[in-house]
N, C-alpha and C. Protein backbone atom coordinates (compact mmCIF):
# COMPACT_ATOMS: atom_id res chain seq x y z
N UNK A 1 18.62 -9.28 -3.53
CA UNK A 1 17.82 -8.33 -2.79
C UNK A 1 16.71 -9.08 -2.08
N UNK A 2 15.79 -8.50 -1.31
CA UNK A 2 14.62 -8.98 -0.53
C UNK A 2 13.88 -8.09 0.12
N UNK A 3 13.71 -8.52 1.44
CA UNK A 3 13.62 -7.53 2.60
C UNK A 3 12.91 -8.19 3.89
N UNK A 4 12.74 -7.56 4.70
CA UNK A 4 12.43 -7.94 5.46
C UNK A 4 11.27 -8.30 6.28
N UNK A 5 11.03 -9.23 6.44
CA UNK A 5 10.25 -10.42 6.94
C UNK A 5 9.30 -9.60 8.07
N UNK A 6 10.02 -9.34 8.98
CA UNK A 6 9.66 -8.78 10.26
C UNK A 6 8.75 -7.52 10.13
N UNK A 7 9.50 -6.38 9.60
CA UNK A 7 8.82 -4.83 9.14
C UNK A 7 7.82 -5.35 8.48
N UNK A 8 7.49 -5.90 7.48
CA UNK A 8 6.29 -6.66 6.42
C UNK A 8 5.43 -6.72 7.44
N UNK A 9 5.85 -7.71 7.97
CA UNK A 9 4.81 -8.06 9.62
C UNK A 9 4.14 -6.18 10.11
N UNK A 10 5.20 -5.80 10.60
CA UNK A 10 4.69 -4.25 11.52
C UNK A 10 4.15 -3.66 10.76
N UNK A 11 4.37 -3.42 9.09
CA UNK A 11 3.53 -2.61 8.50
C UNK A 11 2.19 -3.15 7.90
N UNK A 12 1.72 -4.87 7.75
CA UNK A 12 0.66 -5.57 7.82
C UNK A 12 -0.25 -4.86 8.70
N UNK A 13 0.39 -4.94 9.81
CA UNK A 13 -0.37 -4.90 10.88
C UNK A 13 -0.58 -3.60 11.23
N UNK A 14 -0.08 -2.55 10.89
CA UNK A 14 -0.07 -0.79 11.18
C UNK A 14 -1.08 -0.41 10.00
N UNK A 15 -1.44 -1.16 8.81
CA UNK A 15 -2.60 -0.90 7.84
C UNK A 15 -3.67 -1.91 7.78
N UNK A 16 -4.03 -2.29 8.87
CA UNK A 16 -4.70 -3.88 8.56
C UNK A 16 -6.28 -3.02 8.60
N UNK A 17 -6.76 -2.33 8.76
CA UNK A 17 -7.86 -1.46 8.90
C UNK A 17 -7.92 -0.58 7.71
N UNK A 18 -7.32 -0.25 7.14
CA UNK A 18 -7.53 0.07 5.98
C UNK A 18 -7.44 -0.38 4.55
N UNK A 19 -8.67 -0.53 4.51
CA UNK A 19 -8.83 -1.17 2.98
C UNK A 19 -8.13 -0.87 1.83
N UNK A 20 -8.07 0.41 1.50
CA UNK A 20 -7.80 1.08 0.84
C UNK A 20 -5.86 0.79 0.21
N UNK A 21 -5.42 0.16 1.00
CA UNK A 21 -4.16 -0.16 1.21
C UNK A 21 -3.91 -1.56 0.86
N UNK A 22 -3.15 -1.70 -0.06
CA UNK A 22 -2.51 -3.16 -0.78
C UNK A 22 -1.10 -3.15 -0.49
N UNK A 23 -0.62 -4.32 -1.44
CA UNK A 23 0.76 -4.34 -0.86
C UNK A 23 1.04 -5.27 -2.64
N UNK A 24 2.13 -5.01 -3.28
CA UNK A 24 2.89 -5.30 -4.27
C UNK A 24 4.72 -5.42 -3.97
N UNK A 25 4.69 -6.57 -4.90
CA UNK A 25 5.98 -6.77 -5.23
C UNK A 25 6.90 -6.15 -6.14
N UNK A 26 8.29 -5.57 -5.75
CA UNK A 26 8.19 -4.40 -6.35
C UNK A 26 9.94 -4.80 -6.49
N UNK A 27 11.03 -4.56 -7.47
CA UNK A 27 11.91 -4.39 -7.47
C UNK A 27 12.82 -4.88 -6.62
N UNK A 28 12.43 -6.22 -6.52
CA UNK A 28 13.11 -6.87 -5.82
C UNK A 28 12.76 -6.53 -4.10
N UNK A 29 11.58 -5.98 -3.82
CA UNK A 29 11.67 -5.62 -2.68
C UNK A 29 10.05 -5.71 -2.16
N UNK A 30 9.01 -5.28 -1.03
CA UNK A 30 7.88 -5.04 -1.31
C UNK A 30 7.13 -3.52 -1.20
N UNK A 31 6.66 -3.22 -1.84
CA UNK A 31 5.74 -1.93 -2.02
C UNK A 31 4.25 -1.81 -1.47
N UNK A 32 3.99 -0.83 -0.60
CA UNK A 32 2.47 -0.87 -0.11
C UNK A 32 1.60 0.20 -1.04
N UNK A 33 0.58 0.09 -1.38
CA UNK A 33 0.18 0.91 -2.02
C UNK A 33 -1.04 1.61 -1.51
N UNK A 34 -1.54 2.59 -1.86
CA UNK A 34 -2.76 3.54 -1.40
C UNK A 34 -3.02 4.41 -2.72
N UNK A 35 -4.58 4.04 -3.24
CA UNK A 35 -4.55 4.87 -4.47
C UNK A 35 -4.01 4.63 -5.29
N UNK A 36 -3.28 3.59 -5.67
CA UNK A 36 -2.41 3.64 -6.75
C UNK A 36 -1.13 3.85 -6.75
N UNK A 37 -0.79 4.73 -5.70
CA UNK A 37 0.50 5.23 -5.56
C UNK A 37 1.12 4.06 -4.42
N UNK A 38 2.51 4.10 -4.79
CA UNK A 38 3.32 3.37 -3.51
C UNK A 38 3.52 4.50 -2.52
N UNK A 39 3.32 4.17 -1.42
CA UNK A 39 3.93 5.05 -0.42
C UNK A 39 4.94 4.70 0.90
N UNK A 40 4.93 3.42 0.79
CA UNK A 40 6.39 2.51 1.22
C UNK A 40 6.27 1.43 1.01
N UNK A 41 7.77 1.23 1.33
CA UNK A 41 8.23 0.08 1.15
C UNK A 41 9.33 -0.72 1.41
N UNK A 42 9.62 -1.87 1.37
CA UNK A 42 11.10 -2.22 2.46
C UNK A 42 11.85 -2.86 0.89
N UNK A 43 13.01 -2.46 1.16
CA UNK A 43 14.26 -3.06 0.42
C UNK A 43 15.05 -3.21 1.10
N UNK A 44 15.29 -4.52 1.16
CA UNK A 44 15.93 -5.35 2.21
C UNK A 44 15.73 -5.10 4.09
N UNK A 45 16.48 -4.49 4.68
CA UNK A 45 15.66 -3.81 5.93
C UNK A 45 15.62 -2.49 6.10
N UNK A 46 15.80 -1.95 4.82
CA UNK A 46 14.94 -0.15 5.10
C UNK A 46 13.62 -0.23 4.87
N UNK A 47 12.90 0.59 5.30
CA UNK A 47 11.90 1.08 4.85
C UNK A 47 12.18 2.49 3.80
N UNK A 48 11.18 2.32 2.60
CA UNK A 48 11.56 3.14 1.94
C UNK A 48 10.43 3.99 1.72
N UNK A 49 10.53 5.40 1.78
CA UNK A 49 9.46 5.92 2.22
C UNK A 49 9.18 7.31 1.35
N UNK A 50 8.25 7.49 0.76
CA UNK A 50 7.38 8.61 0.19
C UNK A 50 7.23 9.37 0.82
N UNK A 51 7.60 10.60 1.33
CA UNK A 51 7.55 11.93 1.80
C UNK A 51 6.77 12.91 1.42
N UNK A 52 7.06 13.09 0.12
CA UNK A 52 6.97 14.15 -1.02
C UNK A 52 8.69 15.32 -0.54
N UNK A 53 8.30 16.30 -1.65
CA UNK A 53 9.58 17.30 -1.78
C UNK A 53 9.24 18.00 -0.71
N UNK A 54 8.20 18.62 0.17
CA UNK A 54 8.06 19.47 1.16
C UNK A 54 8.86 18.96 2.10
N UNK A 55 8.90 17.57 3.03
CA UNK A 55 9.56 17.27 3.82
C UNK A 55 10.75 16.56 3.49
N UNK A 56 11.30 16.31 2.56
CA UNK A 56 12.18 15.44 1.79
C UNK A 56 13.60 16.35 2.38
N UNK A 57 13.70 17.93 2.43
CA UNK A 57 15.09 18.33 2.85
C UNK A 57 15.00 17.91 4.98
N UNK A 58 13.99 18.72 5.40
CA UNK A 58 14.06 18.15 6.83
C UNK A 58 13.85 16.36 7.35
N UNK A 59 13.59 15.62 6.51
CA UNK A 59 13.78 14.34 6.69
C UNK A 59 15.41 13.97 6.74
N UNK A 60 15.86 14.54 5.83
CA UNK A 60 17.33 13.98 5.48
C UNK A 60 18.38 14.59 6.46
N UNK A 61 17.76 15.31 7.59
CA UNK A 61 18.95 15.66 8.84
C UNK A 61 18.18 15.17 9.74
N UNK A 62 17.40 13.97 9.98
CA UNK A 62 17.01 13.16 10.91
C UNK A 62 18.01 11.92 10.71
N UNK A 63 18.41 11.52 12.36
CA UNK A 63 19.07 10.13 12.17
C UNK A 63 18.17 9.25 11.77
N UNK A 64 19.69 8.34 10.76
CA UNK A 64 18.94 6.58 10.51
C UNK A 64 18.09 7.04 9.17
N UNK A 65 18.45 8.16 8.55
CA UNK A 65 17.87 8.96 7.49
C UNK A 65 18.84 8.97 5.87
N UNK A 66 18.19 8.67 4.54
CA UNK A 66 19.61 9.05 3.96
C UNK A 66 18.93 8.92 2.46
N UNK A 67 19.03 9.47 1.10
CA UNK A 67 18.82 9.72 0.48
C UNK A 67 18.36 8.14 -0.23
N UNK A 68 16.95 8.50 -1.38
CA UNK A 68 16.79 7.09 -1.54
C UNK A 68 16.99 7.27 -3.36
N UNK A 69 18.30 6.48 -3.09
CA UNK A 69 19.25 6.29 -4.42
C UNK A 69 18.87 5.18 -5.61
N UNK A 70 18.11 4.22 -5.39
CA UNK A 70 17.67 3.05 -5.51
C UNK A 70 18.36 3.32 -7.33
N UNK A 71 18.04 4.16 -8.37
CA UNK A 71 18.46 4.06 -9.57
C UNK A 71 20.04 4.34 -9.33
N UNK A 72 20.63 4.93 -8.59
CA UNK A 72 22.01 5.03 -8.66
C UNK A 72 22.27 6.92 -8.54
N UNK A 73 21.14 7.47 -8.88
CA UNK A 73 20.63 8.85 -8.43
C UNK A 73 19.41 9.39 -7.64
N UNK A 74 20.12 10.02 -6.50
CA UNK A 74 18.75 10.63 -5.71
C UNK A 74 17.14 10.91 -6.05
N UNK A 75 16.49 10.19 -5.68
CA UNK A 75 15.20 10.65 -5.60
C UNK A 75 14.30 11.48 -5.11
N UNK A 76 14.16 12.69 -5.39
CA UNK A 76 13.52 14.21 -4.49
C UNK A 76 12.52 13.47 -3.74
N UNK A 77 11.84 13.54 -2.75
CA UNK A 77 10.38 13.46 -2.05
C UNK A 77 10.56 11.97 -1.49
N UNK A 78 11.62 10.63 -1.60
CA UNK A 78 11.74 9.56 -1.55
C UNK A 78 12.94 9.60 -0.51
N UNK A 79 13.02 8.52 0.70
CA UNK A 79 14.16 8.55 1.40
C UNK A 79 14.43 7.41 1.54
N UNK A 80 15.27 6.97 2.38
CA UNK A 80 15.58 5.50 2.96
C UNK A 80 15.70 5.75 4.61
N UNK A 81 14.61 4.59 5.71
CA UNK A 81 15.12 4.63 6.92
C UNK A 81 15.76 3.78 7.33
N UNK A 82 16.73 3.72 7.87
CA UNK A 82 17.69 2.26 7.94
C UNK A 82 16.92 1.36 9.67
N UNK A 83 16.94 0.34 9.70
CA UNK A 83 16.54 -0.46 11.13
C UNK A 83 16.37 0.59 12.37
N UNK A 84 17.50 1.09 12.40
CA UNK A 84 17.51 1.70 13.46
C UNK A 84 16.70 3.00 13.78
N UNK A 85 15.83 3.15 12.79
CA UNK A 85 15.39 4.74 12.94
C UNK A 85 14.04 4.12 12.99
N UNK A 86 13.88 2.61 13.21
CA UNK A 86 12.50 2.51 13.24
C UNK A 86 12.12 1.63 14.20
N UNK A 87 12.86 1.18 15.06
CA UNK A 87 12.73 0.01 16.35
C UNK A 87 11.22 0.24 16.84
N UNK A 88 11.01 1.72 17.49
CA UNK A 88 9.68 1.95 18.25
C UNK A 88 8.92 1.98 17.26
N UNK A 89 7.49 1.56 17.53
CA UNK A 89 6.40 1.11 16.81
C UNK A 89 6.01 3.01 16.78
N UNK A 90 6.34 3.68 17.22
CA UNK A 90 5.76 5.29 17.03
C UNK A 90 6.65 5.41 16.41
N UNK A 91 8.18 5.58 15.97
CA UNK A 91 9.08 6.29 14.74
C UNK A 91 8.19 5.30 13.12
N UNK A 92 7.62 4.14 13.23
CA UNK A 92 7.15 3.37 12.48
C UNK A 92 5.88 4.26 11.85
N UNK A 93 4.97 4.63 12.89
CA UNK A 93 3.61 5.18 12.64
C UNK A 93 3.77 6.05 12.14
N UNK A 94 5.33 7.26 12.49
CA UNK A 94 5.22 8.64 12.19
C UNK A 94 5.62 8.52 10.35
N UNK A 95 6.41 7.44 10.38
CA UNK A 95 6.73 7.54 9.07
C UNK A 95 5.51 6.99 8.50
N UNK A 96 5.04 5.90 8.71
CA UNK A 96 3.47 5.82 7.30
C UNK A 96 2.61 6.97 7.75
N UNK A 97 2.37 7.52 8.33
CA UNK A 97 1.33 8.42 8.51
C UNK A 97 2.00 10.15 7.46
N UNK A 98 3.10 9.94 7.70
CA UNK A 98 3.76 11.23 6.91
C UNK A 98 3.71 10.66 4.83
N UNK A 99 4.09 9.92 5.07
CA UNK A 99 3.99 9.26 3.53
C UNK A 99 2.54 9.17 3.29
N UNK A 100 1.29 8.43 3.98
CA UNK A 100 -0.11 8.60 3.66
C UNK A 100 -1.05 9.67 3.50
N UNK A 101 0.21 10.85 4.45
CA UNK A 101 -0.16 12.57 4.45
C UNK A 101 -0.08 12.75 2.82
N UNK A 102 0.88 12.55 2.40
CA UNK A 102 1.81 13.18 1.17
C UNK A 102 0.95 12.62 0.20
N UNK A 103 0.88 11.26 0.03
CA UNK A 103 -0.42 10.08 -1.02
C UNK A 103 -1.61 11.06 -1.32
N UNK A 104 -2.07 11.90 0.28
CA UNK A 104 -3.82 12.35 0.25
C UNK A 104 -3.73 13.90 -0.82
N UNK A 105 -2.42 14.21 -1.19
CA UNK A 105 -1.87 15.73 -1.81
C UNK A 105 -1.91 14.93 -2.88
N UNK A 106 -1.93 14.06 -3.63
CA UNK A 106 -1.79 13.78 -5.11
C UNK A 106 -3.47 13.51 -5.78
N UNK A 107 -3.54 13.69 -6.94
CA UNK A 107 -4.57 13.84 -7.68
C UNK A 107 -5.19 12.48 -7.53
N UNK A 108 -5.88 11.88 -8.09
CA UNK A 108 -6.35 10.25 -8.13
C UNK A 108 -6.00 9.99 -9.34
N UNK A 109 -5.41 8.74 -9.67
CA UNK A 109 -5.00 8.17 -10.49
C UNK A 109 -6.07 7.85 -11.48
N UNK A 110 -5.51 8.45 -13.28
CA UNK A 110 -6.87 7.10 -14.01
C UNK A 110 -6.70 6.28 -13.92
């Protein structure tokens, strides 16, 4: 497993202003974090992305869209975007900004 080099780069650089935002190594893959919580992350060249359950059914009839299986069973509120659903630097933004939406709905971590 891995991921990719490049997206690492676009999403560096799409959070570089916010502090608040780290980045971990995560399952063979890397994880960004906010609060505590991951809210993406690339395994291999998806981005893997935190939704929550509200948008999790209308995400999954968007192309380049597809359930994020990672244990071998679906994950509610979690998806996978494959390369292609993320070329433009705006399909990029819409997805961290929808996952950082979803992060600001959770409690704060102890």
């Amino acid at each position: 497993m891995g991921y990719d080099d490049e997206l690492a780069t676009r999403l560096r650089k799409l959070f570089a202003a916010n502090l608040d935002i780290s980045e971990k190594k995560m399952f063979g893959g890397l994880a960004f974090m906010c609060r505590g919580y991951m809210f993406v992350g690339i395994n291999e060249g998806d981005l893997m992305a935190r939704i929550g359950p509200v948008n999790y059914p209308e995400a999954l009839k968007l192309p380049h869209v597809r359930e994020m299986d990672f244990t071998g069973k679906p994950m509610k509120g979690y998806v996978y975007v494959a390369p292609e659903g993320l070329a433009d630097s705006k399909d990029l933004d819409k997805w961290a900004n929808m996952c950082l939406a979803f992060i600001d709905t959770l409690p704060p971590k102890k």
